[in-house]
Protein backbone atom coordinates (compact mmCIF):
# COMPACT_ATOMS: atom_id res chain seq x y z
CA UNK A 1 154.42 -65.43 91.78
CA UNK A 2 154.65 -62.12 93.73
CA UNK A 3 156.10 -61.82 96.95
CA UNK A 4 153.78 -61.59 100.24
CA UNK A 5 152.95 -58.20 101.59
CA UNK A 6 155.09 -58.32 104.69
CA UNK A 7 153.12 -57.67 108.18
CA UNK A 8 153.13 -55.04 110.87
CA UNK A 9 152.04 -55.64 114.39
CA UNK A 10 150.22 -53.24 115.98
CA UNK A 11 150.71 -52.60 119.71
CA UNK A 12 147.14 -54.76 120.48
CA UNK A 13 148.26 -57.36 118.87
CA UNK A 14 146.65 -57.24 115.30
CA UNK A 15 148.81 -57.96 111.99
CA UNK A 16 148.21 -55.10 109.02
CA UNK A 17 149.98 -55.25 105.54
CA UNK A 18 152.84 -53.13 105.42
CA UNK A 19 151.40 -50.97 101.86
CA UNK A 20 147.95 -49.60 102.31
CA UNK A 21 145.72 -47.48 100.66
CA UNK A 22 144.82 -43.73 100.71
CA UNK A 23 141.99 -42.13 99.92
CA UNK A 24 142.78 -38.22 100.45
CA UNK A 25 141.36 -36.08 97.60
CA UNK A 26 138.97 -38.85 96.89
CA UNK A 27 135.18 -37.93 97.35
CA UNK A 28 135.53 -34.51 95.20
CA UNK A 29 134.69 -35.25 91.99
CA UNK A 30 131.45 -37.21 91.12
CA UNK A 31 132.47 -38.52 87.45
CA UNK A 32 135.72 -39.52 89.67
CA UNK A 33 133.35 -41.48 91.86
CA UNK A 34 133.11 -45.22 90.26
CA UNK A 35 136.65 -45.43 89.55
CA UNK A 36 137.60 -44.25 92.96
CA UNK A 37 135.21 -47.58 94.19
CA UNK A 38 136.76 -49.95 91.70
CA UNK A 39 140.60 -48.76 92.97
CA UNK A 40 139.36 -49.33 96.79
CA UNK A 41 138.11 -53.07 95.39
CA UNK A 42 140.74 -54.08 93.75
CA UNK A 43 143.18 -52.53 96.67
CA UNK A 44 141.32 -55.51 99.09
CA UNK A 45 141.93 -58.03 96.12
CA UNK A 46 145.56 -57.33 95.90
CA UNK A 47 145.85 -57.53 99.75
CA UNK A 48 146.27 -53.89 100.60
CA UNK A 49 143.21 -53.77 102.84
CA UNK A 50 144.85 -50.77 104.88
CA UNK A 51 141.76 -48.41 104.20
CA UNK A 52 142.74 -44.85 105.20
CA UNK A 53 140.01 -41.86 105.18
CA UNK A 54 138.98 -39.02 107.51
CA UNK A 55 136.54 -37.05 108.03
CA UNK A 56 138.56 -34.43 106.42
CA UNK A 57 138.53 -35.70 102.84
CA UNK A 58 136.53 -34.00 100.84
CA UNK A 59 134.15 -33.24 103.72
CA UNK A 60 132.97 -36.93 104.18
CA UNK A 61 132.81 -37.34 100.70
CA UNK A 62 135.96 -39.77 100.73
CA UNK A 63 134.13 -42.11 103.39
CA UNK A 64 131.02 -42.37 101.66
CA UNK A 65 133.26 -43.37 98.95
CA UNK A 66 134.66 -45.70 101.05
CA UNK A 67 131.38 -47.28 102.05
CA UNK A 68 130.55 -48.07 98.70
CA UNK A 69 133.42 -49.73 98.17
CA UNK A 70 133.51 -51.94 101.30
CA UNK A 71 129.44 -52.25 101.39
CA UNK A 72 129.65 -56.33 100.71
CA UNK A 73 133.40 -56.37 102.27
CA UNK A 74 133.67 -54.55 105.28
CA UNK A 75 135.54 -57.91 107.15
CA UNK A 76 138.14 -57.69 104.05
CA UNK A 77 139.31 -53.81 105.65
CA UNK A 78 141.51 -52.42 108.09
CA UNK A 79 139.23 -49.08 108.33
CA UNK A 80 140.93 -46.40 109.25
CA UNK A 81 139.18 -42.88 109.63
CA UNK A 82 140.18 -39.22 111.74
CA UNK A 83 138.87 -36.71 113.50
CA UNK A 84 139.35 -33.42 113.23
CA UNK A 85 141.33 -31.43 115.84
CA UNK A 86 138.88 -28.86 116.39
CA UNK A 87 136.33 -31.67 117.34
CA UNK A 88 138.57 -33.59 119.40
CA UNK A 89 136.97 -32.56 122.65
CA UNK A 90 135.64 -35.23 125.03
CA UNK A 91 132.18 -35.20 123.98
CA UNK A 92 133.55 -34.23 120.02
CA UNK A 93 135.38 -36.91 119.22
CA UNK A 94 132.75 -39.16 120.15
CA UNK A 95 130.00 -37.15 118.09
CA UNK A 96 132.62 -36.89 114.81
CA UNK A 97 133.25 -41.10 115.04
CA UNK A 98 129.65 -41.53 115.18
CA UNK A 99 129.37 -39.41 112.31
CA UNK A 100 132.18 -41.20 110.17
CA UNK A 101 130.09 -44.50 111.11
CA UNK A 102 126.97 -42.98 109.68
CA UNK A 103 128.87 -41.55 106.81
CA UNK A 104 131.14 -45.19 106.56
CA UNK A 105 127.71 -47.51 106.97
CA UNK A 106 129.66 -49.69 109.65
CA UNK A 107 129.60 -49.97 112.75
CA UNK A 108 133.01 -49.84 113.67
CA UNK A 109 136.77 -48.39 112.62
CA UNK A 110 139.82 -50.40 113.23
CA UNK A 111 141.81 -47.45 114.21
CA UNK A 112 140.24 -44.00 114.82
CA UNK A 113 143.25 -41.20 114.86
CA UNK A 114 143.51 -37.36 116.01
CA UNK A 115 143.98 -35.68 112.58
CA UNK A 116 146.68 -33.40 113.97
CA UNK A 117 147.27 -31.38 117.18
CA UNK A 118 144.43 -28.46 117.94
CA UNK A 119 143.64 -26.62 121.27
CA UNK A 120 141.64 -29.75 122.97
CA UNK A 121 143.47 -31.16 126.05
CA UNK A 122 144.74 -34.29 125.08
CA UNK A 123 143.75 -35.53 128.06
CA UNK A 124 139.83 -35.33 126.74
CA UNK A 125 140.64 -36.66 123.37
CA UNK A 126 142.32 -39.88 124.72
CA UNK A 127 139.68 -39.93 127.34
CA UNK A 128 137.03 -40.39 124.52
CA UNK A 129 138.96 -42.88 122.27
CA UNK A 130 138.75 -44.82 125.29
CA UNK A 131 135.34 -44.87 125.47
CA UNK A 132 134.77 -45.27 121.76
CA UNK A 133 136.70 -48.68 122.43
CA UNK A 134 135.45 -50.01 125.27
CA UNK A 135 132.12 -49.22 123.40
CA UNK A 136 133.38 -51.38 120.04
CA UNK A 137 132.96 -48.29 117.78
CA UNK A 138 137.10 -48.62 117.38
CA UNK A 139 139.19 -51.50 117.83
CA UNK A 140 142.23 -48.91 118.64
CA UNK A 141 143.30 -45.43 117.91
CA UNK A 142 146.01 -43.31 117.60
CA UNK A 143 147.31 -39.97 116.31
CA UNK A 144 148.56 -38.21 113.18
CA UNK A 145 151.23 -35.59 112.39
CA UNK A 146 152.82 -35.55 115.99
CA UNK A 147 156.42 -35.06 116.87
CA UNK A 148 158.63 -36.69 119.38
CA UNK A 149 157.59 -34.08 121.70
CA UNK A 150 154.03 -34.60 120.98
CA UNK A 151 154.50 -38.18 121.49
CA UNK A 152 156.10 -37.77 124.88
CA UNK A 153 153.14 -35.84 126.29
CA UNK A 154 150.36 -38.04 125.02
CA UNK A 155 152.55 -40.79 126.78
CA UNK A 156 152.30 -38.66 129.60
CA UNK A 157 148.10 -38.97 129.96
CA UNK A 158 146.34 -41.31 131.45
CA UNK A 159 145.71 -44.15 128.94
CA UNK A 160 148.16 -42.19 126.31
CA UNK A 161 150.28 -44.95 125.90
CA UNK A 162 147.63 -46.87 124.41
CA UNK A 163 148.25 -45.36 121.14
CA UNK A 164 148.54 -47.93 118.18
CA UNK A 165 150.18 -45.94 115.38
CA UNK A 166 151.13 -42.09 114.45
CA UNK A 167 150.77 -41.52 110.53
CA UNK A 168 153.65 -38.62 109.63
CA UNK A 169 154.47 -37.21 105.82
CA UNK A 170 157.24 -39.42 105.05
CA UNK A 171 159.25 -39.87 101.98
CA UNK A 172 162.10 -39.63 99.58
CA UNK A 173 162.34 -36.08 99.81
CA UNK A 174 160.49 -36.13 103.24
CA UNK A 175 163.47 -38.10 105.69
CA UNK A 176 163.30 -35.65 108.85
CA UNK A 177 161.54 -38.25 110.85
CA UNK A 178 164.48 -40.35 110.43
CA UNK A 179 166.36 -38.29 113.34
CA UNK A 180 164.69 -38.65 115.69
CA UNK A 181 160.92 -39.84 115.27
CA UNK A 182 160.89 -42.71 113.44
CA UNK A 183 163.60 -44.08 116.09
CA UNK A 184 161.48 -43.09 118.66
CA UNK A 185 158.15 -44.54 117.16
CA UNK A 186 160.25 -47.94 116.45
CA UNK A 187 161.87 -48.38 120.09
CA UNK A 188 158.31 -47.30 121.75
CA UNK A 189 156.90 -49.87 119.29
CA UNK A 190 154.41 -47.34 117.28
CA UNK A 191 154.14 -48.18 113.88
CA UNK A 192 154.54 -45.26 111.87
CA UNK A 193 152.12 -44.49 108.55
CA UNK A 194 153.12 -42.55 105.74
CA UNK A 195 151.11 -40.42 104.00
CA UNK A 196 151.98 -38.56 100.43
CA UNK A 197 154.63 -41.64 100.38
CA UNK A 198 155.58 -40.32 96.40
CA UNK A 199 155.43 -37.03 97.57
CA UNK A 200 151.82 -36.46 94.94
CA UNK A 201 154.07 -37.81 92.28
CA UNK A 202 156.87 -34.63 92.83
CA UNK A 203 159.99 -36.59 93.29
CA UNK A 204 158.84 -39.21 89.83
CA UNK A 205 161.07 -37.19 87.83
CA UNK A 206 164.27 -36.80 90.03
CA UNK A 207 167.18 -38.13 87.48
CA UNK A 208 168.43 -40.36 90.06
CA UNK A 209 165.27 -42.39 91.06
CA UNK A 210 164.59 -42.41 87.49
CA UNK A 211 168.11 -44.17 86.64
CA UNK A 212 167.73 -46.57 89.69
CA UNK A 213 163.87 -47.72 88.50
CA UNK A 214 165.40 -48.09 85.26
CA UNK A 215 167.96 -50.92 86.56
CA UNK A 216 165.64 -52.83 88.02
CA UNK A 217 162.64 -52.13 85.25
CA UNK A 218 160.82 -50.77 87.80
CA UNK A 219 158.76 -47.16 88.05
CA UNK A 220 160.14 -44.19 90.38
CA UNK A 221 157.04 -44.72 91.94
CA UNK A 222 157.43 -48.37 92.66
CA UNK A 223 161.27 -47.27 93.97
CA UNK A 224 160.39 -45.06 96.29
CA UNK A 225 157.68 -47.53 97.80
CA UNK A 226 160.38 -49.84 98.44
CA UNK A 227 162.42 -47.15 100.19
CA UNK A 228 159.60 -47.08 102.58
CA UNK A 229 158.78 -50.74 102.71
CA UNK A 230 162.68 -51.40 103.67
CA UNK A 231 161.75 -49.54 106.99
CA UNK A 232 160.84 -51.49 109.97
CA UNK A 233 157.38 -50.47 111.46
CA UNK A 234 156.19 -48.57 108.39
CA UNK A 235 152.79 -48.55 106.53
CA UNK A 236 153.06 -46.41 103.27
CA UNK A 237 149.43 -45.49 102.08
CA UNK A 238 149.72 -44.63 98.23
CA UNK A 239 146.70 -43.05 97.27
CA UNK A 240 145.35 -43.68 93.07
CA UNK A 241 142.35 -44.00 91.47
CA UNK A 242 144.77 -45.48 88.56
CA UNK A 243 143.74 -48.90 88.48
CA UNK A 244 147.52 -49.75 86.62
CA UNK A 245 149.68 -47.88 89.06
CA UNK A 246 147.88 -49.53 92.02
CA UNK A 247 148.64 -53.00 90.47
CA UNK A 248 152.21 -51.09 90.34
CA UNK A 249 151.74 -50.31 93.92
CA UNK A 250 151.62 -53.58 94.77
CA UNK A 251 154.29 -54.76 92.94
CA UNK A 252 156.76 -52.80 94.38
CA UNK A 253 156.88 -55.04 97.11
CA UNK A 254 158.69 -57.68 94.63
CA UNK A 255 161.29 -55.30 94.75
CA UNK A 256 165.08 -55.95 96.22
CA UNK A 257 167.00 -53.21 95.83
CA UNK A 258 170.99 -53.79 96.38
CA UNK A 259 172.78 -51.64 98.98
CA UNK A 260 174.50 -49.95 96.44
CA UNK A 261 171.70 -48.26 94.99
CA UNK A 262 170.38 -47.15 98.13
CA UNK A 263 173.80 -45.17 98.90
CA UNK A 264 173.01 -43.93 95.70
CA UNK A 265 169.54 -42.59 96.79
CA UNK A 266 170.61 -41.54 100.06
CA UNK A 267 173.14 -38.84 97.80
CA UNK A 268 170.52 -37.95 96.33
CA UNK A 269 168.03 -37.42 98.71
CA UNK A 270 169.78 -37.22 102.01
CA UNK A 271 169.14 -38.48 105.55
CA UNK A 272 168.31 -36.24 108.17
CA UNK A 273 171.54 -34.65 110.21
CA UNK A 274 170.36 -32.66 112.80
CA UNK A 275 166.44 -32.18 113.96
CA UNK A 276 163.96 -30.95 111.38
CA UNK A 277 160.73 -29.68 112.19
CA UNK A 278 157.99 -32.21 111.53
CA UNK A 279 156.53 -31.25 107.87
CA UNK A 280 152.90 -31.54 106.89
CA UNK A 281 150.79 -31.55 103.56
């Protein structure tokens, strides 16, 4: 028997799994296309029904992707889509969720996010999400790829505070939230996503996540989900098309790593001392 995917509260209330699934770079490749589907499925079967696309991907080619995949089990998703900054005005950000509707064949997202900072006030942008929920086109929104200082000043808008998550690079190799973001995001009650949460498969061959996978015959991969899934408030979003490695994916929640091992990990991949500026893929 596997362990449960543990939960994470959102500020409105509702209860995600804490390992999700990505879908950047999917949506590019048409032969890629059916086994992209099949990997979204059988995410939902093994309970990681954290669905995360944008409009970005493959220029709407990952959501129509997506809406293949979730065309007889939309209610099994959390659906998760973003706009892009330079449509984030008032007036944009309502046009580019309709779009990702159209392009998603649903009529609603669970959580509708701001791609990443751009010249729109974000005054305008939160103004629209807003609207897009009291309308039921999103159940909640939220932002991407801000810093504590972005954070502070969407707090600072009207309605800003409603934000529901901010999804950051985050990894291994990636630990410069750990300062002073994640902290902030946990004690302001923000769940944090992580995208790239293997870093594209980069840090798979580091000699020391190697030798601690091989103690617990476990893959690097499946390691450095569990360094993630240790943290409270965070929603790693693996993305593969690999239909073994996302069974791996999942069972990397089975995982119980001793405190000695970790201190090993932390040597080799070292917290966060001073601030870092945020990073981005």
């Amino acid at each position: 028997m596997h362990d449960a995917i543990p939960t994470v509260t959102l500020p409105g209330g509702a209860e995600v799994p804490s390992l999700g699934f990505g879908t950047w770079m999917m949506g590019e490749d048409r032969p890629s296309e059916k086994m992209e589907i099949d990997a979204i499925r059988l995410a939902l079967d093994l309970g990681m029904t954290v669905i995360d696309t944008a409009e970005m991907y493959g220029d709407g080619g990952a959501e129509r992707i997506v809406a293949e995949a979730l065309k007889d089990r939309r209610e099994d998703a959390f659906l998760v889509s973003k706009v892009l900054p330079w449509n984030a005005s008032y007036d944009g950000t309502i046009k580019a969720c309709h779009a990702s509707l159209d392009r998603l064949g649903t009529d609603h997202l669970d959580l509708y996010l701001l791609h990443w900072r751009g010249e729109h006030p974000l005054d305008d942008t939160v103004a629209a999400m807003e609207e897009l929920q009291t309308a039921g086109r999103i159940r909640a929104w939220g932002v991407s790829n801000f810093d504590v200082e972005d954070m502070e000043e969407l707090f600072s808008v009207a309605d800003g505070k409603n934000c529901a998550v901010n999804q950051v690079l985050y990894n291994l190799s990636r630990r410069g939230i750990e300062f002073d973001l994640l902290p902030w995001c946990q004690e302001h009650q923000i769940p944090v996503m992580a995208y790239s949460p293997i870093e594209q498969g980069r840090i798979l061959h580091h000699p020391e996540l190697v030798h601690v996978a091989k103690a617990y015959q476990a893959t690097p991969a499946q390691v450095a989900l569990a360094f993630l899934l240790e943290r409270e408030g965070v929603i790693p979003i693996p993305k593969t098309s690999n239909l073994r490695r996302l069974q791996e994916n999942r069972d990397a929640v089975d995982l119980d790593i001793s405190d000695e091992d970790w201190s090993r990990l932390d040597a080799a991949f070292p917290p966060p001392a001073r601030k870092m500026p945020l990073e981005m893929l």
